[in-house]
Protein backbone atom coordinates (compact mmCIF):
# COMPACT_ATOMS: atom_id res chain seq x y z
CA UNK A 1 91.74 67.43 50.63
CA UNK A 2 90.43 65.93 47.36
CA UNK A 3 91.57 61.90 46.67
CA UNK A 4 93.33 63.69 43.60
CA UNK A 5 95.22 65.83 45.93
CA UNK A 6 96.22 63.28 48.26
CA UNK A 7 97.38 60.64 45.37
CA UNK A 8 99.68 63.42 44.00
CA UNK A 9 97.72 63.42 40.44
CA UNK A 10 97.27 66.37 38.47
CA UNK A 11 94.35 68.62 39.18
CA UNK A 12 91.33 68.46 36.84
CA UNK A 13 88.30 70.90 36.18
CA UNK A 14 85.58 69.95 38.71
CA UNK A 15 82.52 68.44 36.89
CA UNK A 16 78.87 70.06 37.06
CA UNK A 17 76.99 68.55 39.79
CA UNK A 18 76.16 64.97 38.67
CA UNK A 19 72.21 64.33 38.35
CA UNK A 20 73.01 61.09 40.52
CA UNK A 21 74.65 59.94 44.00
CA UNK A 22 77.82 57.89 44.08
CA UNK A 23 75.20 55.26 45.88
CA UNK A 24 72.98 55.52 42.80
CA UNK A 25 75.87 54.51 40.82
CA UNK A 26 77.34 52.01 42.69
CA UNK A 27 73.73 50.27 42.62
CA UNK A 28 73.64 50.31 39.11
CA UNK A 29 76.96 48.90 39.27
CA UNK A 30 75.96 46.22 41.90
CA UNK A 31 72.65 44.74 39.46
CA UNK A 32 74.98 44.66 36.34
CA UNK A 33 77.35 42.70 38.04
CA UNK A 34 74.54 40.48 39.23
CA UNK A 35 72.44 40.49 35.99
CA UNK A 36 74.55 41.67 33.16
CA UNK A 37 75.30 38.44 30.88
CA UNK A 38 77.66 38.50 27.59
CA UNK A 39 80.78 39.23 28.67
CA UNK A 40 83.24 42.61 27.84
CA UNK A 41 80.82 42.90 24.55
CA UNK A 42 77.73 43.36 26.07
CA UNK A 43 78.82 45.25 29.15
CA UNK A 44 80.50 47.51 27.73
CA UNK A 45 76.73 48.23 25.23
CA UNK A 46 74.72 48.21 28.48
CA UNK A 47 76.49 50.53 30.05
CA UNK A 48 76.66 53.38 27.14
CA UNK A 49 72.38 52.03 26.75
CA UNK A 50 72.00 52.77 30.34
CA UNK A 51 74.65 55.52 31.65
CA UNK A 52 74.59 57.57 28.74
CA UNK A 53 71.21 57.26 26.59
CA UNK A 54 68.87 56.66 29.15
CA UNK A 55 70.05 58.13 32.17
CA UNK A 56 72.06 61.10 31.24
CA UNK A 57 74.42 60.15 34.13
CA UNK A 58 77.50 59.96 32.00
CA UNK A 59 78.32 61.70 28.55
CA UNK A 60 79.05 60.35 25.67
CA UNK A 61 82.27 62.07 25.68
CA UNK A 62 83.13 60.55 28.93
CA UNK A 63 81.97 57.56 27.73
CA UNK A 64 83.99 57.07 24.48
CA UNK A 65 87.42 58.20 26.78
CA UNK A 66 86.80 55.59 29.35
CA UNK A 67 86.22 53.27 26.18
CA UNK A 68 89.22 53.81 24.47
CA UNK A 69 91.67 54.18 27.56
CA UNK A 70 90.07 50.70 28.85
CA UNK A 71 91.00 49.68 25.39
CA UNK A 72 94.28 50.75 25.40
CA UNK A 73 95.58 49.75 28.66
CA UNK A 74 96.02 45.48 29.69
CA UNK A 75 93.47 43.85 31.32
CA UNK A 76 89.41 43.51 31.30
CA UNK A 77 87.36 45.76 29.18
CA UNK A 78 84.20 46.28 30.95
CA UNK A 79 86.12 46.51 34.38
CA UNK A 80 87.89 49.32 33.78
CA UNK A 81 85.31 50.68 31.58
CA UNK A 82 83.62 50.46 35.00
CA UNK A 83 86.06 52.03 37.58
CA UNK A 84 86.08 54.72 34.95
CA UNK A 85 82.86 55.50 34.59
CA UNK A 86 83.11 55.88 38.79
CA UNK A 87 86.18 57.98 38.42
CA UNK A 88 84.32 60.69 35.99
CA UNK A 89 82.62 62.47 39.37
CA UNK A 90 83.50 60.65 42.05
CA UNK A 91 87.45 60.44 41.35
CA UNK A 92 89.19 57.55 43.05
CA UNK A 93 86.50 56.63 46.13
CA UNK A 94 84.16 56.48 42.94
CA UNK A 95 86.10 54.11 40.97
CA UNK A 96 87.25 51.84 43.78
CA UNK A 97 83.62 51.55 44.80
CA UNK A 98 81.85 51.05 41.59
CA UNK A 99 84.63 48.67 40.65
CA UNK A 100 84.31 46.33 43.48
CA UNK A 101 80.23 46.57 43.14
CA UNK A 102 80.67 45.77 39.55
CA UNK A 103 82.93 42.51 40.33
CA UNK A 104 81.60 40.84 43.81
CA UNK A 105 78.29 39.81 42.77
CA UNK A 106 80.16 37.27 39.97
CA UNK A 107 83.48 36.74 42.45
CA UNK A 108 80.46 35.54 44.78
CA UNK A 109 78.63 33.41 42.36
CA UNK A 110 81.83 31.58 41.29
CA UNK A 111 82.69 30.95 45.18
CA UNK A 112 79.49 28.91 45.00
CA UNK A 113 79.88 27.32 41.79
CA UNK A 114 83.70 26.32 42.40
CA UNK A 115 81.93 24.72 46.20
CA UNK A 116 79.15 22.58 44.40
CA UNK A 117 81.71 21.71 41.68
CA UNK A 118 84.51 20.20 44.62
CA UNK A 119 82.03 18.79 46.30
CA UNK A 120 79.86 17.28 43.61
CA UNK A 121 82.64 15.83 41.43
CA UNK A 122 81.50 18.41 38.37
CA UNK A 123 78.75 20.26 36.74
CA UNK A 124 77.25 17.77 34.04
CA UNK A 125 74.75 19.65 33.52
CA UNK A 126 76.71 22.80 32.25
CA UNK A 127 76.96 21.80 28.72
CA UNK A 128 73.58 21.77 28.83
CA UNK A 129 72.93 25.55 29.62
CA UNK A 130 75.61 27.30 28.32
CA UNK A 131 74.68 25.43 24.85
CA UNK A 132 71.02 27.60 25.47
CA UNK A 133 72.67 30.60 26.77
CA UNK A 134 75.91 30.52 24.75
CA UNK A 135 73.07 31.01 21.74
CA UNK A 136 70.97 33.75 23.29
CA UNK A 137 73.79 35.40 24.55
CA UNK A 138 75.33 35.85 20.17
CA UNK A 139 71.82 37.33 19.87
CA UNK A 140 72.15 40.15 22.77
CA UNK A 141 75.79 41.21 22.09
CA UNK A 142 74.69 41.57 18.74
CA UNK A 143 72.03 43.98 19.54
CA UNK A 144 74.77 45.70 21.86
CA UNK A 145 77.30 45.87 19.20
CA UNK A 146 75.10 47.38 16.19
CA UNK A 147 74.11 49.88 18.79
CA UNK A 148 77.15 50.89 19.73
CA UNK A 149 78.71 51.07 16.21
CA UNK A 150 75.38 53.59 15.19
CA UNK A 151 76.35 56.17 18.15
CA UNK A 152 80.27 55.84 17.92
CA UNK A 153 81.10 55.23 13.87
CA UNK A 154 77.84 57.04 12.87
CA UNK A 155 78.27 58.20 8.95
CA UNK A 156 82.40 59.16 9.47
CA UNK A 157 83.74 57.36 6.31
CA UNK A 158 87.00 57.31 7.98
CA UNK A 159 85.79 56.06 11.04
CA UNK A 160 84.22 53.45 8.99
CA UNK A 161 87.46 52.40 7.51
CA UNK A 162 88.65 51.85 10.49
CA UNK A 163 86.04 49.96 12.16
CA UNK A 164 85.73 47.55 9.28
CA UNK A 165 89.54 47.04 9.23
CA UNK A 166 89.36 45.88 13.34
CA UNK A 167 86.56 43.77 12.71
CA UNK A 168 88.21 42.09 9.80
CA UNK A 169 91.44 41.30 11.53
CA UNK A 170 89.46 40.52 14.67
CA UNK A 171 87.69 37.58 12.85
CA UNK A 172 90.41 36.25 11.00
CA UNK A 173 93.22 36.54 13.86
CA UNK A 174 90.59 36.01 16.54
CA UNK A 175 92.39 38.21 19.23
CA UNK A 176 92.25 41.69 19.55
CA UNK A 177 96.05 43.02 18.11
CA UNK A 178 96.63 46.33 20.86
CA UNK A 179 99.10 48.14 18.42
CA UNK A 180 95.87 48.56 15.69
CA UNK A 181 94.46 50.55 18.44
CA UNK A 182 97.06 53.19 19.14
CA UNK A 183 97.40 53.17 15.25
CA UNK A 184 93.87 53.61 14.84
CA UNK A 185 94.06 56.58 17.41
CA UNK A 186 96.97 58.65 15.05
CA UNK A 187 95.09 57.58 12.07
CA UNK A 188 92.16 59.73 12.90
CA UNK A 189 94.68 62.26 14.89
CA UNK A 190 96.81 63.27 12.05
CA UNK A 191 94.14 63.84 9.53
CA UNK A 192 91.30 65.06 11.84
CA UNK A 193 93.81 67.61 13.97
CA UNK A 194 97.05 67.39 12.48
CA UNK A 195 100.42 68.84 15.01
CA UNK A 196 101.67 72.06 13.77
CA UNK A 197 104.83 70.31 13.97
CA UNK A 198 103.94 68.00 10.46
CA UNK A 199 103.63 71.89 8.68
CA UNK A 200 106.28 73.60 10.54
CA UNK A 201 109.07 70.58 11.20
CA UNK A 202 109.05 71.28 14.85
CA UNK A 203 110.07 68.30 15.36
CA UNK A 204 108.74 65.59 17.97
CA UNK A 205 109.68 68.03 20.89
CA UNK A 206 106.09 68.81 20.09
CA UNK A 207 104.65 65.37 21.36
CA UNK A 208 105.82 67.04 25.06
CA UNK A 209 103.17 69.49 25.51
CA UNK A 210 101.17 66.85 26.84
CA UNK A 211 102.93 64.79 29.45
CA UNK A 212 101.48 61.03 30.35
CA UNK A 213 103.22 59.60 33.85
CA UNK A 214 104.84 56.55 33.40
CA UNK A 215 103.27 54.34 33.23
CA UNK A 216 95.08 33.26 63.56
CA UNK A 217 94.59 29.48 62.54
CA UNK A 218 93.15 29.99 58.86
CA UNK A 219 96.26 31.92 58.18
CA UNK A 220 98.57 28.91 59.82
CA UNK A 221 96.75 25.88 57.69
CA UNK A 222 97.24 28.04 54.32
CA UNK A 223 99.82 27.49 52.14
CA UNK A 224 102.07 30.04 51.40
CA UNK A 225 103.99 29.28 48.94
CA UNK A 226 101.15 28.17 46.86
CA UNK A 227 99.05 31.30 47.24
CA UNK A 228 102.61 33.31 46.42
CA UNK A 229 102.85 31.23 42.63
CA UNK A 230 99.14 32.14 42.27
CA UNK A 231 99.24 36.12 43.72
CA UNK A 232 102.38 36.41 41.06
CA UNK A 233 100.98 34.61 38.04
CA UNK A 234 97.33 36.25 38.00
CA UNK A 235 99.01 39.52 38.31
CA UNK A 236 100.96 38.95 35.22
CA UNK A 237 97.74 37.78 33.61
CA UNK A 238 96.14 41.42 34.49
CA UNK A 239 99.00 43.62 33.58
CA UNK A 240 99.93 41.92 30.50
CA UNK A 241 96.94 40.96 28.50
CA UNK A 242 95.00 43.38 26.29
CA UNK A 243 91.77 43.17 24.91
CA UNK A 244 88.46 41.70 25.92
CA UNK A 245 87.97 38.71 29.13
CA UNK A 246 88.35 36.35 26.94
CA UNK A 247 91.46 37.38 25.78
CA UNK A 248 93.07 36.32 29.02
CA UNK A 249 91.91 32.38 28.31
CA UNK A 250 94.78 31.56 26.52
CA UNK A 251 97.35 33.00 28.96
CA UNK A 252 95.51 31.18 31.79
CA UNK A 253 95.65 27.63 29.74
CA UNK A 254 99.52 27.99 29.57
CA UNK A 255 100.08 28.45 33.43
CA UNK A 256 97.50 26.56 34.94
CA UNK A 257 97.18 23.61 32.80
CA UNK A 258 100.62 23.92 30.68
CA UNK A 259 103.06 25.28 32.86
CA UNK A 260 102.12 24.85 36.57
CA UNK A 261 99.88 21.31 36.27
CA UNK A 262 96.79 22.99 38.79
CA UNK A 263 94.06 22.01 36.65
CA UNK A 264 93.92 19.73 33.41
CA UNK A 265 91.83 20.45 30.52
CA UNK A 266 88.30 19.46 31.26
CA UNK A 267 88.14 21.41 34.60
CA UNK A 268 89.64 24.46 32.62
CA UNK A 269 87.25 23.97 30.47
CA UNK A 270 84.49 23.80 32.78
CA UNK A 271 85.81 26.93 34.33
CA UNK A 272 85.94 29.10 31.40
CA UNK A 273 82.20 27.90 30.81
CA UNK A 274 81.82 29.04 34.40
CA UNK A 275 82.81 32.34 33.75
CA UNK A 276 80.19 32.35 30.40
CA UNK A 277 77.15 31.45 32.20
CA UNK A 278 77.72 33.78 35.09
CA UNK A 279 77.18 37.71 34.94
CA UNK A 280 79.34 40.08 35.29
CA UNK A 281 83.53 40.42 33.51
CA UNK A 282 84.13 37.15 31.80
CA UNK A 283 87.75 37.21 33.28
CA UNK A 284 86.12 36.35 36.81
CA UNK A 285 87.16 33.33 35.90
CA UNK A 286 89.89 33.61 37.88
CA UNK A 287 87.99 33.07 40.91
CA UNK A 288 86.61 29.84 40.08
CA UNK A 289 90.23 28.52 39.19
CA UNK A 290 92.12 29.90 42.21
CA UNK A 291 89.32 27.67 44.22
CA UNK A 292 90.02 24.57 42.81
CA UNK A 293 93.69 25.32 43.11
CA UNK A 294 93.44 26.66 46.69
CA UNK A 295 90.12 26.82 48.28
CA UNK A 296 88.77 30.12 48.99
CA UNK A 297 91.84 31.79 50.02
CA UNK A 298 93.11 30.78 46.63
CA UNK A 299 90.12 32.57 45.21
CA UNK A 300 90.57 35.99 46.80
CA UNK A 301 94.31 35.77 45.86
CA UNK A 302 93.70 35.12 42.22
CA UNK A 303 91.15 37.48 41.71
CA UNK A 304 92.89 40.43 44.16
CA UNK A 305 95.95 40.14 41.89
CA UNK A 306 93.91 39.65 38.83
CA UNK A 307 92.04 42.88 39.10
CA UNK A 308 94.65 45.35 40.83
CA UNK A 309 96.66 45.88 37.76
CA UNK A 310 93.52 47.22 36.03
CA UNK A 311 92.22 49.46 38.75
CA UNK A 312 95.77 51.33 38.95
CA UNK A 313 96.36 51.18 34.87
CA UNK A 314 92.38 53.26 35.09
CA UNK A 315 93.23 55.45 37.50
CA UNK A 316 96.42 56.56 37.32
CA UNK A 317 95.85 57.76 33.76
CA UNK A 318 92.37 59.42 33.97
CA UNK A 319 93.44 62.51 35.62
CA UNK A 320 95.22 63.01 32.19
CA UNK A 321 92.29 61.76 29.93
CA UNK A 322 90.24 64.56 32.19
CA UNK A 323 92.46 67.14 32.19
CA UNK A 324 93.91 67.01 28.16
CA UNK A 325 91.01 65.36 27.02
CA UNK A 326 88.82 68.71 25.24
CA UNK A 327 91.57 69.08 23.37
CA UNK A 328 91.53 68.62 19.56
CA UNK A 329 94.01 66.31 19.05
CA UNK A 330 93.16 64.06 22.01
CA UNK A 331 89.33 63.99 20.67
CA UNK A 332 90.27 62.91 17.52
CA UNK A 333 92.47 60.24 19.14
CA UNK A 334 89.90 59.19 21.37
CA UNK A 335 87.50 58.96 17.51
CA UNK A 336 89.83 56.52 16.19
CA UNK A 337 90.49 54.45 19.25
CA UNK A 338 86.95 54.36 19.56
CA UNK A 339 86.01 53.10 16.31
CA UNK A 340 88.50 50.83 16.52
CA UNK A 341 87.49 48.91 19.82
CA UNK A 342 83.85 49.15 18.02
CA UNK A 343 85.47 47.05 15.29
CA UNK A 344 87.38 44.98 17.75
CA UNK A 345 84.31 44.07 19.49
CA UNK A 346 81.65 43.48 16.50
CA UNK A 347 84.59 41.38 15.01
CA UNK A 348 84.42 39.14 19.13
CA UNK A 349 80.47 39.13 18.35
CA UNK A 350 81.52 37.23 15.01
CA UNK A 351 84.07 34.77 16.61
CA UNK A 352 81.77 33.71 19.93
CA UNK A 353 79.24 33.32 17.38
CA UNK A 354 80.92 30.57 15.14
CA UNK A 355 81.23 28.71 18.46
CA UNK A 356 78.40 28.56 20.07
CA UNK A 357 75.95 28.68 16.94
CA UNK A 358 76.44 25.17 15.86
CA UNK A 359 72.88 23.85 14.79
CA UNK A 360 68.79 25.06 13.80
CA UNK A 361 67.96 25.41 17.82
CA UNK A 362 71.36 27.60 18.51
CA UNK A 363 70.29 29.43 15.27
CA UNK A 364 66.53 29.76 15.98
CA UNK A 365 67.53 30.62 19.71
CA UNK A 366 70.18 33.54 18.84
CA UNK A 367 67.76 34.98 15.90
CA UNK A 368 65.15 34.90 18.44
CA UNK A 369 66.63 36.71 21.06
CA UNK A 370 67.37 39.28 18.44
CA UNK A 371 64.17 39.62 17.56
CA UNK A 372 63.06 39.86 21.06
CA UNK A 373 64.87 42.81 21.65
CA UNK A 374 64.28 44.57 19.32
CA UNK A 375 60.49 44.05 19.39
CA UNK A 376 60.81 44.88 23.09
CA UNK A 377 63.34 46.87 24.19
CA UNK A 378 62.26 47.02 27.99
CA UNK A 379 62.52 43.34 27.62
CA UNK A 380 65.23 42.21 30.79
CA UNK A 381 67.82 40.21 29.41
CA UNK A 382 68.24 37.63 32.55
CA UNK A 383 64.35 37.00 31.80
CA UNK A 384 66.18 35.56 28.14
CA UNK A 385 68.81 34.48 29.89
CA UNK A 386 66.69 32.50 32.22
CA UNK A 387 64.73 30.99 29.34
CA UNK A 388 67.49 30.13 27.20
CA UNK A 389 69.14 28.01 29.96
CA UNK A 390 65.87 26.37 30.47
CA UNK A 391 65.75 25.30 26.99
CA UNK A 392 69.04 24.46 26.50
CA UNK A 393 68.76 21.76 29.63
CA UNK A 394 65.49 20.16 27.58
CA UNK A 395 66.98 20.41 23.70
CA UNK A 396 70.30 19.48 24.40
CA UNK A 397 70.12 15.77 26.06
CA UNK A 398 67.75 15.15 22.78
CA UNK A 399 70.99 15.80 20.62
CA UNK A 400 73.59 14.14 22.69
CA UNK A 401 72.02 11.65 23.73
């Protein structure tokens, strides 16, 4: 019995045997999460560069659904852009696997980083490479995202509109607002594939032809209570916040600092810069915090309930998206929420940018990079990475000295 059958889901059309193994995927999976730097932006570009362009492994089509219903449901873009991309031939053992391969290697590096900073009293010397890597970093999402808006806006002038409106309101508002998404989705709906209903006043009975669901002695020394307050409030902070990882910083500063006193502001600080200099999702965060709060058991509570929301918001939908989603009206949805989160996520590239470019080396460093890439596009991006760290720790005590 298929996972489908056994989780009740609807049925979908088996895919043609995948050129790859579930192994083969959860690899690639695996050395993103260990070596993919830039956060939800440049994730989400390596994986269409990789999966779809180079590869073959996924389709585009595949692709842009996992996209837009990672866009459309709370939580951490290039995680469930992830556990979707598992789900397309491997259903649910697929996702759950690629999805944890995807997040240990960064829950892992955190762990570490969240030991040397209780132990060593903080990481001076962070400043110092995130203001290198913060730089080269602007210059690889911004490869990712002019990629990514040539294979999903292409010459559409609608689509255009609409990916120019996202980026717009992304820069200004600097958030991603989730209602311009589903709009975005109609938009393109109603005037690529209009419902007979608009001609015929059928009336919204119409919308029901296609049905969505609704939506030993460690364990005596930990503290309970504690772990409870942290299990509750990370799972709010996964089922309630849309957009990109770093959409979730501002939720996290009102509980833990705000609201429940765990951390104050520079050790948030230094764990949101934790989560920037490490691969993998941005929101991984979470990990770093729930150790300083509670040690490692605090870490694998934060993170559990942190991420569980977005695995079951990915697959309890995709059956749906796999079943309904050749159909007309659903592709054209898929367009507009597409070119949307394209918008959405050229308009973060803008935003990081005016934060960490802040002088001529962050300039030189991020235009470099660029030019890197571009020049040579086998180039490995932790080999930039790498280098851009290393010069940030020599430039930057010559400026703040």
């Amino acid at each position: 019995m298929s996972d489908t059958q056994q989780a009740g889901l609807p049925q979908v059309p088996t895919a043609e045997q995948p050129g790859y193994t579930l192994w083969h995927l959860v690899l690639y999976f695996i050395r993103l999460g260990t070596f993919g730097f830039g956060g939800p932006v440049a994730l989400t570009g390596y994986m269409h560069r990789d999966l779809v362009d180079r590869r073959q492994w996924i389709t585009d089509a595949d692709y842009k659904e996992g996209l837009a219903l990672a866009q459309l449901a709370p939580g951490p873009l290039a995680a469930q852009l992830a556990i979707y991309l598992g789900y397309v031939h491997y259903r649910i053992r697929g996702a759950t696997l690629v999805g944890i391969g995807f997040v240990l290697p960064s829950f892992l590096m955190v762990i570490a980083l969240g030991w040397a900073y209780v132990r060593l009293g903080g990481l001076s010397w962070m400043q110092a490479v995130f203001y290198g890597v913060g730089a080269a970093v602007i210059g690889i999402i911004a490869i990712s995202a002019w990629k990514l808006t040539m294979k999903s806006v292409g010459k559409d002038k609608l689509l255009w509109a609409i990916y120019l409106i996202l980026v717009a309101v992304t820069v200004v508002t600097e958030s991603e607002v989730a209602w311009l998404f589903l709009a975005a989705g109609f938009v393109n709906w109603f005037w690529r594939a209009p419902p007979r209903w608009l001609h015929q006043g059928g009336g919204v009975n119409a919308l029901a032809a296609v049905q969505l669901p609704a939506a030993g002695g460690m364990f005596s020394t930990m503290d309970w209570p504690l772990l409870t307050q942290i299990g509750v409030f990370f799972a709010k902070a996964g089922a309630f916040v849309f957009g990109s990882g770093l959409a979730i910083v501002p939720f996290l500063y009102g509980g833990v600092v705000t609201d429940f006193h765990w951390l104050n502001d520079k050790q948030f600080v230094d764990a949101v810069a934790v989560a920037m200099i490490t691969p993998g999702p941005v929101v991984i965060t979470v990990g770093f915090i729930g150790y300083l709060v509670a040690g490692l058991p605090g870490a694998c509570v934060a993170a559990l309930a942190t991420f569980l929301p977005c695995y079951l918001f990915t697959i309890l939908p995709a059956p749906y998206f796999k079943k309904y989603g050749k159909l007309p009206a659903i592709l054209a949805f898929v367009d507009g929420v597409t070119a949307a989160a394209v918008g959405a996520i050229t308009g973060a590239v803008i935003v990081l940018a005016k934060r960490s470019i802040v002088d001529v080396p962050t300039i030189l460093l991020a235009l470099g990079t660029a030019a890197l890439l571009l020049r040579f596009r086998k180039l490995p991006e932790p080999v930039i990475v790498a280098g851009a760290a290393l010069i940030g720790l020599a430039v930057y005590p010559l400026l703040h000295q």
